[in-house]
C-alpha atoms as a PDB file:
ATOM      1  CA  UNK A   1       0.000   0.000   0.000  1.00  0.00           C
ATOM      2  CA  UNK A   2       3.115   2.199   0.586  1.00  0.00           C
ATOM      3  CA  UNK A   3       4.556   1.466  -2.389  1.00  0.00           C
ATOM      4  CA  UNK A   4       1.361   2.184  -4.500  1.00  0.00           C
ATOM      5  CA  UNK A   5       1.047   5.674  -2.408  1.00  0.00           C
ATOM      6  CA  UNK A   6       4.505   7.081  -3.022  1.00  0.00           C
ATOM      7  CA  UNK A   7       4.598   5.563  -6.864  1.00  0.00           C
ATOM      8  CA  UNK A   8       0.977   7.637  -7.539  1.00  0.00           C
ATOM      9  CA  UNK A   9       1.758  10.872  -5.288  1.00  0.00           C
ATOM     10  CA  UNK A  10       5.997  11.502  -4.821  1.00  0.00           C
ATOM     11  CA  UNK A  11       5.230  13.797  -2.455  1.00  0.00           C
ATOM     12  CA  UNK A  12       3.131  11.735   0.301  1.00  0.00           C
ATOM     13  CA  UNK A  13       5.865  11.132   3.051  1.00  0.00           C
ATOM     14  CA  UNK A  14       5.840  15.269   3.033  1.00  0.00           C
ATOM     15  CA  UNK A  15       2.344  15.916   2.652  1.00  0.00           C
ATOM     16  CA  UNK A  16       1.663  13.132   5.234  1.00  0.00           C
ATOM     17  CA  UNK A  17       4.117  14.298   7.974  1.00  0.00           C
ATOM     18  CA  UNK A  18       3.346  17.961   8.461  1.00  0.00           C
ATOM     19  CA  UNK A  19       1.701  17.530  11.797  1.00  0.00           C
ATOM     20  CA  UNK A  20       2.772  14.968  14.590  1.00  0.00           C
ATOM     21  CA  UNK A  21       6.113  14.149  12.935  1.00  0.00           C
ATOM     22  CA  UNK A  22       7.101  18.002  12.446  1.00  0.00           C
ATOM     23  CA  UNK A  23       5.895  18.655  16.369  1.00  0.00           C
ATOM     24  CA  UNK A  24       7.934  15.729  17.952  1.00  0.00           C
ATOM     25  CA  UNK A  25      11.304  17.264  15.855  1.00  0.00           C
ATOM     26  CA  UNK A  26      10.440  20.802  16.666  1.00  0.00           C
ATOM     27  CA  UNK A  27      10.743  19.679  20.256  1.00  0.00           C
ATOM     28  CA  UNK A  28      13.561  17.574  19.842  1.00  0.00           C
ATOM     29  CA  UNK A  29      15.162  20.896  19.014  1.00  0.00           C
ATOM     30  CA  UNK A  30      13.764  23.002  21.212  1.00  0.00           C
ATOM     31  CA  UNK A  31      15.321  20.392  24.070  1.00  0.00           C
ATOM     32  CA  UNK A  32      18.841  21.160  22.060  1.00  0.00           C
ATOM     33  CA  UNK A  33      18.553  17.267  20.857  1.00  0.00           C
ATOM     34  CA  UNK A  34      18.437  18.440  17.120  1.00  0.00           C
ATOM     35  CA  UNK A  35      20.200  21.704  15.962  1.00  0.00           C
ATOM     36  CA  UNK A  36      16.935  24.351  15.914  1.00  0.00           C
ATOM     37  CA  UNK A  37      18.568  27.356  13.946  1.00  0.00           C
ATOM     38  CA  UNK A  38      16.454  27.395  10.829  1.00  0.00           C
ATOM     39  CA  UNK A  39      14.336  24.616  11.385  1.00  0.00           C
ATOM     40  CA  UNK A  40      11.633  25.112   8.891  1.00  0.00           C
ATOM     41  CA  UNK A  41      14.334  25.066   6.177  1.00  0.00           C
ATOM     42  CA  UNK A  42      16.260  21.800   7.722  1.00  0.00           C
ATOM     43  CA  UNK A  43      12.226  20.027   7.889  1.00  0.00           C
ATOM     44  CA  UNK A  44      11.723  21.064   4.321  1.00  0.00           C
ATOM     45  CA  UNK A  45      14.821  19.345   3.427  1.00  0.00           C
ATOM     46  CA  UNK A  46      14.208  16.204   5.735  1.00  0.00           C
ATOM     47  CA  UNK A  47      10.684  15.846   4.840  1.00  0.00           C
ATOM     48  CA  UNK A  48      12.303  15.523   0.560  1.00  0.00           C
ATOM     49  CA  UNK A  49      15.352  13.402   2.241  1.00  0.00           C
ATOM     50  CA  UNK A  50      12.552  10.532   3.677  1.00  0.00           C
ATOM     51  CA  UNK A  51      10.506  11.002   0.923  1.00  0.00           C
ATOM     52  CA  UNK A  52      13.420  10.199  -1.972  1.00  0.00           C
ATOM     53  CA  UNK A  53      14.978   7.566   0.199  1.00  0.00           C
ATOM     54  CA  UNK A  54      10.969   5.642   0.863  1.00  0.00           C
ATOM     55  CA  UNK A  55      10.701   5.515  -3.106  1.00  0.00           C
ATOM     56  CA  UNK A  56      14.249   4.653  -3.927  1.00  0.00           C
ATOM     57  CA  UNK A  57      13.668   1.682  -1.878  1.00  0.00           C
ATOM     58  CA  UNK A  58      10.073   0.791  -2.431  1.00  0.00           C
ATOM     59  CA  UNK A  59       9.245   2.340  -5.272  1.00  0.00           C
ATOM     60  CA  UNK A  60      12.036   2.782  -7.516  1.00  0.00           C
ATOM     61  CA  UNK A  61      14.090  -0.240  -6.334  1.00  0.00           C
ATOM     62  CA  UNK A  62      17.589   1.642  -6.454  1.00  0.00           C
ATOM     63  CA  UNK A  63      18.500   1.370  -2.803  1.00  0.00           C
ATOM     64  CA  UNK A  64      18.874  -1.741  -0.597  1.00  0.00           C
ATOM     65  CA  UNK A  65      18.101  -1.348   2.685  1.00  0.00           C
ATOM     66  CA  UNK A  66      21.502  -1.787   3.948  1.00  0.00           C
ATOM     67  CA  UNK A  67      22.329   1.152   1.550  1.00  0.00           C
ATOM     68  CA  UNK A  68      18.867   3.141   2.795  1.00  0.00           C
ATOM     69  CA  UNK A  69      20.992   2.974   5.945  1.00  0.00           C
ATOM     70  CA  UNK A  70      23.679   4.362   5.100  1.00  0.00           C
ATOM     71  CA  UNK A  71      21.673   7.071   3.215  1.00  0.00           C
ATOM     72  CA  UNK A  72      19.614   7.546   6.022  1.00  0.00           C
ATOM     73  CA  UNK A  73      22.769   8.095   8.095  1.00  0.00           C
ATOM     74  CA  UNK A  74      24.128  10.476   6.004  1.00  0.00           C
ATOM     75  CA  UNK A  75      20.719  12.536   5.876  1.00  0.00           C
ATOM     76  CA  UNK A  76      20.546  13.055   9.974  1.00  0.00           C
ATOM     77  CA  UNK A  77      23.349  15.467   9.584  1.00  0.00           C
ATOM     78  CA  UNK A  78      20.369  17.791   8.556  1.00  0.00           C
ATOM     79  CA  UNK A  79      19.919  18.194  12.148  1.00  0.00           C
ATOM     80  CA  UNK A  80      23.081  18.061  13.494  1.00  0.00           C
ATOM     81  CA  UNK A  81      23.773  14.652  14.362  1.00  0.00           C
ATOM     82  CA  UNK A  82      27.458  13.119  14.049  1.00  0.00           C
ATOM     83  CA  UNK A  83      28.450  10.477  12.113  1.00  0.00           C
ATOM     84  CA  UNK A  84      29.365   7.951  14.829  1.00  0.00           C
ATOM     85  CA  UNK A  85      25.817   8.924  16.552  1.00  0.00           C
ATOM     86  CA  UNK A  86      23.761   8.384  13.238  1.00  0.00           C
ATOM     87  CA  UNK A  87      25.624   5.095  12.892  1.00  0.00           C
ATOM     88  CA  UNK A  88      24.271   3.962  16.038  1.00  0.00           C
ATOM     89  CA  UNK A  89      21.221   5.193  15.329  1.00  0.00           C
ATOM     90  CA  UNK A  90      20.396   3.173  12.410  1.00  0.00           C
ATOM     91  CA  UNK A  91      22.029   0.541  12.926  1.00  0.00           C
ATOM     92  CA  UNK A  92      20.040  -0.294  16.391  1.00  0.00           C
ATOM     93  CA  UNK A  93      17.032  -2.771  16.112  1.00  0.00           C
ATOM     94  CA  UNK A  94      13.205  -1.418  16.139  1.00  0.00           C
ATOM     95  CA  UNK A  95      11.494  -2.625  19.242  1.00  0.00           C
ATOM     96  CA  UNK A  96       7.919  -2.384  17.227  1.00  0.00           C
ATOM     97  CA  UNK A  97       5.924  -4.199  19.760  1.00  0.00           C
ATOM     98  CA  UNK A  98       3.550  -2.788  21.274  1.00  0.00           C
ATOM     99  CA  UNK A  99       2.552  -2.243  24.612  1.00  0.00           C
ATOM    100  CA  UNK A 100      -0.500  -2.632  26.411  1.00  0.00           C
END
């Protein structure tokens, strides 16, 4: 269903994440966890970062995961974050269960 959305609207990860997304990583950086100096114009370029990387790997098939990681890594310097930090970050496993 992902797939289908981003191959018949490119833009949906940035039309879809303009509210609770945006909020959570304009406090991030308002706690000094992101960098906050011109934060509208780092989320315009994050929200076009996600959104390339979703289709190159689900649409477009040019990315592997493993290199969607890397990418991905490479893309959290948008806010700030080091290389050896973003490294960790995506290379740590998603707890997605959920809890009741």
């Amino acid at each position: 269903m992902l797939r289908n959305c981003l191959n018949d609207v490119p833009d949906f990860m940035i039309q879809a994440d303009q509210g609770e997304g945006k909020r959570v990583f304009k406090f991030l950086a308002d706690a000094g966890e992101l960098k906050c100096d011109d934060f509208e114009q780092r989320w315009v370029l994050w929200a076009n970062i996600i959104s390339g990387l979703s289709r190159s790997v689900l649409v477009n098939e040019e990315l592997t995961p493993e290199q969607a990681d890397i990418a991905l890594g490479i893309a959290l310097s948008v806010w700030g974050i080091s290389d050896a930090k973003a490294k960790k970050l995506v290379s740590r496993d998603l707890d997605l269960t959920l809890v009741q």
